[in-house]
C-alpha atoms as a PDB file:
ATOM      1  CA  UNK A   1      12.875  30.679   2.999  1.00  0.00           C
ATOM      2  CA  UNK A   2       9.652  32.105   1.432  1.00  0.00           C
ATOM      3  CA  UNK A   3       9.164  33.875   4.663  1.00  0.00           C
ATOM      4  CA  UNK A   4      12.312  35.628   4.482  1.00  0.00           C
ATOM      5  CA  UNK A   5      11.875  36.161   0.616  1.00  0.00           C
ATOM      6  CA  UNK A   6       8.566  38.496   1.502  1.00  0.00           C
ATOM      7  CA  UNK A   7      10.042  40.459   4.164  1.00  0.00           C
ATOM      8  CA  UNK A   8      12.854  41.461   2.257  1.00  0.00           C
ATOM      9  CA  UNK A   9      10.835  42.599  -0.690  1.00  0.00           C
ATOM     10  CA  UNK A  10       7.734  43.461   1.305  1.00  0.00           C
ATOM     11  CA  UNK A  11       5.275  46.359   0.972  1.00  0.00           C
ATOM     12  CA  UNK A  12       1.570  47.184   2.354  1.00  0.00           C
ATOM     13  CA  UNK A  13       0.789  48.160  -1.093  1.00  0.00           C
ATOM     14  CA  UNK A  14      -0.232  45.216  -3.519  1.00  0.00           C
ATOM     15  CA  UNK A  15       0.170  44.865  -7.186  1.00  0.00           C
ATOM     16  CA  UNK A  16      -3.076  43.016  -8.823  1.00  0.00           C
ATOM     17  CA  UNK A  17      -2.614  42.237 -12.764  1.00  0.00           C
ATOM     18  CA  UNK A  18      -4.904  40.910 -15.288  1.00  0.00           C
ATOM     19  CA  UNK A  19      -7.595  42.946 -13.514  1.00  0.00           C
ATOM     20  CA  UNK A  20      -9.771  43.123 -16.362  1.00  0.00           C
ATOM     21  CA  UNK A  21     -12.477  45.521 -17.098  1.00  0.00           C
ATOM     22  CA  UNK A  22     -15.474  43.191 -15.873  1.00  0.00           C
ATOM     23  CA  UNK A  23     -13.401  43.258 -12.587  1.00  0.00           C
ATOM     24  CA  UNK A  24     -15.053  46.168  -9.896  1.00  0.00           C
ATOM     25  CA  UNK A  25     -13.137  47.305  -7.627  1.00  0.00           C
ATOM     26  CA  UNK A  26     -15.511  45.615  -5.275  1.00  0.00           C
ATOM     27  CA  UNK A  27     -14.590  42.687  -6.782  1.00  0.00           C
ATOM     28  CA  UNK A  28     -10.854  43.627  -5.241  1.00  0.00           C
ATOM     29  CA  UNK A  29     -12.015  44.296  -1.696  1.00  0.00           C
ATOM     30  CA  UNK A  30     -13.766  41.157  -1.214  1.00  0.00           C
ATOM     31  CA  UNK A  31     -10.459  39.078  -2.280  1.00  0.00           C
ATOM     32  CA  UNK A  32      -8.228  41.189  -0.131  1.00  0.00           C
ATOM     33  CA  UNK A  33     -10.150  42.213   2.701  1.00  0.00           C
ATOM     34  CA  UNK A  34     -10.154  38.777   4.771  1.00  0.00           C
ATOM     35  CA  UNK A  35      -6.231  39.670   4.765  1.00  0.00           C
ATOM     36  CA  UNK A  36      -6.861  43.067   6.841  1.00  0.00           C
ATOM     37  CA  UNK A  37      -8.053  46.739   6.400  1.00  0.00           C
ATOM     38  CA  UNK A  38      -7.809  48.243   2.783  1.00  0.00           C
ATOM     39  CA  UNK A  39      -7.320  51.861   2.839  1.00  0.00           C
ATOM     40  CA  UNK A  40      -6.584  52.760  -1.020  1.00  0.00           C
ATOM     41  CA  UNK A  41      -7.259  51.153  -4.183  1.00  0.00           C
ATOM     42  CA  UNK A  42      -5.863  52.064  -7.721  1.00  0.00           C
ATOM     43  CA  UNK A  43      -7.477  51.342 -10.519  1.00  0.00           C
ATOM     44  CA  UNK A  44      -5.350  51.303 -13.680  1.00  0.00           C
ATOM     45  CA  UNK A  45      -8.090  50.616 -16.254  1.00  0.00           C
ATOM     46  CA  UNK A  46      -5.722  51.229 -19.418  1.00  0.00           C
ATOM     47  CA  UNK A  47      -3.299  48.491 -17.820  1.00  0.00           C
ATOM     48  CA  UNK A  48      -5.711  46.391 -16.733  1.00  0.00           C
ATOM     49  CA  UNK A  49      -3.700  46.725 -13.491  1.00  0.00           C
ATOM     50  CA  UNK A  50      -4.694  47.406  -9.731  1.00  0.00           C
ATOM     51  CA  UNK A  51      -2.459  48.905  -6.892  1.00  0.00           C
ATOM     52  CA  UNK A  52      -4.380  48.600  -3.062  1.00  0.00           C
ATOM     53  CA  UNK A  53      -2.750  49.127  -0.255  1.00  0.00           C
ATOM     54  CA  UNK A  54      -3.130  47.486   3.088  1.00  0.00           C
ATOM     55  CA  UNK A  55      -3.448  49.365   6.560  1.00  0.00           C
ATOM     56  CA  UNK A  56      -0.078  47.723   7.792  1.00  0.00           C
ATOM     57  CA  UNK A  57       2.877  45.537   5.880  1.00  0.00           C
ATOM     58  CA  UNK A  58       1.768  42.525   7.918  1.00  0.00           C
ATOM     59  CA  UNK A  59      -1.513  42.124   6.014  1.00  0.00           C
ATOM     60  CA  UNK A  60      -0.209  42.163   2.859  1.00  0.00           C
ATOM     61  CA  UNK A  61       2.351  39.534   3.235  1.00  0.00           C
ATOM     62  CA  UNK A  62      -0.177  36.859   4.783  1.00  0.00           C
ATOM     63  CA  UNK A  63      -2.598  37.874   1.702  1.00  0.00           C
ATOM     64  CA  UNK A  64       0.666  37.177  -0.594  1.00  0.00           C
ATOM     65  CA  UNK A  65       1.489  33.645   1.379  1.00  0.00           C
ATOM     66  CA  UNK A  66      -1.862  32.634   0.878  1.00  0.00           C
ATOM     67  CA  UNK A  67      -1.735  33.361  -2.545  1.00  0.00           C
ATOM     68  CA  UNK A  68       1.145  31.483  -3.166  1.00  0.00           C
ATOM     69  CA  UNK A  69      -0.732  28.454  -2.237  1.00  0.00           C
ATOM     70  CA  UNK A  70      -4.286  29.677  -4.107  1.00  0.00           C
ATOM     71  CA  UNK A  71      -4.332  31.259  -7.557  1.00  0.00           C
ATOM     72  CA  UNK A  72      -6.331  34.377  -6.940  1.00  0.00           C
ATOM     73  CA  UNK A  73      -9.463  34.312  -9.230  1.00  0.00           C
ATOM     74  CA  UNK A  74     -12.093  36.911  -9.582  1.00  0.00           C
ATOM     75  CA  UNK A  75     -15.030  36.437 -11.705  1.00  0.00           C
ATOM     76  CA  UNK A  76     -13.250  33.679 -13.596  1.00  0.00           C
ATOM     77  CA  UNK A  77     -10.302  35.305 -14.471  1.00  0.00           C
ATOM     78  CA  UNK A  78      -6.831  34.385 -12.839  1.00  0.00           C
ATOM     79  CA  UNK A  79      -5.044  37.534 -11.106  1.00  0.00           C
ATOM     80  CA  UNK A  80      -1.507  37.791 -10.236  1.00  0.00           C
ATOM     81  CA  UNK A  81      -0.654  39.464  -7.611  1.00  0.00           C
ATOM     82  CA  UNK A  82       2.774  40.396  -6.083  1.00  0.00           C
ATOM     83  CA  UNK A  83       4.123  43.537  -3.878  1.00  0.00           C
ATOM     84  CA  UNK A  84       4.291  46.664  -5.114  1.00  0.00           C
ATOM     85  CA  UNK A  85       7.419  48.896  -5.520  1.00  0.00           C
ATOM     86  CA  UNK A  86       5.664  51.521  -4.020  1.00  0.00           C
ATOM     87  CA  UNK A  87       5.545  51.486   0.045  1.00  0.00           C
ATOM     88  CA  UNK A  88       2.597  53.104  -0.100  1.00  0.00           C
ATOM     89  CA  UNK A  89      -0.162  55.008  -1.882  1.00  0.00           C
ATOM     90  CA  UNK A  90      -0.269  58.773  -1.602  1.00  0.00           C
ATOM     91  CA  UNK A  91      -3.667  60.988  -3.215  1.00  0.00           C
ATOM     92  CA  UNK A  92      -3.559  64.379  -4.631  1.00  0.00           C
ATOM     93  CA  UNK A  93      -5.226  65.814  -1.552  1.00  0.00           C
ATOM     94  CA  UNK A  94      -2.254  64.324   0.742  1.00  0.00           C
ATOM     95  CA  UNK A  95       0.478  66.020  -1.694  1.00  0.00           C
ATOM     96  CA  UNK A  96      -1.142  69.194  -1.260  1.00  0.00           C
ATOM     97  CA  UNK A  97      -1.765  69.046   2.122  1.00  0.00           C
ATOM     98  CA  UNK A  98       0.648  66.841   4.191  1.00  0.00           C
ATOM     99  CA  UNK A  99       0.133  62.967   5.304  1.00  0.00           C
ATOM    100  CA  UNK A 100      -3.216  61.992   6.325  1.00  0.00           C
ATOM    101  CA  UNK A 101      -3.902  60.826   9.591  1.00  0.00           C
ATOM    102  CA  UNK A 102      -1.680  57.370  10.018  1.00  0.00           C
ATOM    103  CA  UNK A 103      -4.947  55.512  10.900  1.00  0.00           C
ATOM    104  CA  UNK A 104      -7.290  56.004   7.588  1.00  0.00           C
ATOM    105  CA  UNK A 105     -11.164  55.905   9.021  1.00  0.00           C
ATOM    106  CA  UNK A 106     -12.379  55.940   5.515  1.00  0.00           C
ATOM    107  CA  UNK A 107     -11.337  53.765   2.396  1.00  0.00           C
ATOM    108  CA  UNK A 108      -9.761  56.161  -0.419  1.00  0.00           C
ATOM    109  CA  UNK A 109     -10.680  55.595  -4.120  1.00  0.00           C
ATOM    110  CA  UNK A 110      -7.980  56.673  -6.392  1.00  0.00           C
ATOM    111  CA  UNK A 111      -8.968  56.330 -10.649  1.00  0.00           C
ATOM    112  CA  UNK A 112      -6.494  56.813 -12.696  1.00  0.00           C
ATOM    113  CA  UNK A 113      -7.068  57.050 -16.579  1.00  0.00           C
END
């Protein structure tokens, strides 16, 4: 049932909360990235909120069935984490200029203030 439950609501992009200002986004990759590839991460500072998005839909559900089993901690504090309602993450560059390659060879850091 929880199976079905993430693939109907599933994204590759990941909503952290509770990310608070002591968290890096360093912090982030090292929860996520034993999950899969991490090609953008979002920092929203003011919301103490984090968007990242994984290379593929796949990775981001077993990261979210783990976590349903293991409350996500980073440096002591308890993150929640659920998809996003975004299916994925675009930068300014890629509204200008098209889609990036669908393969990202380089991780993308996105700040938002």
């Amino acid at each position: 049932m929880l199976w079905m439950l993430l693939m109907a609501e599933s994204s590759k992009v990941i909503h952290v909360r509770n990310v608070g200002h002591e968290i890096s986004e360093n912090d982030l990759l090292q929860l996520f990235q034993p999950f899969g590839v991490i090609t953008k991460l979002v920092m929203l500072r003011a919301k103490n909120q984090a968007l990242l998005q994984m290379q593929d839909v796949s990775s981001a559900i077993t990261a979210l069935q783990f976590f349903t089993n293991v409350q996500p901690t980073i440096r002591g504090r308890n993150v929640y984490i659920q998809f996003s309602s975004h299916q994925e993450l675009t930068t300014a560059e890629q509204n200008i200029h098209g889609r990036e390659d669908e393969v990202c060879n380089s991780f993308h850091y996105v700040r938002i203030f």
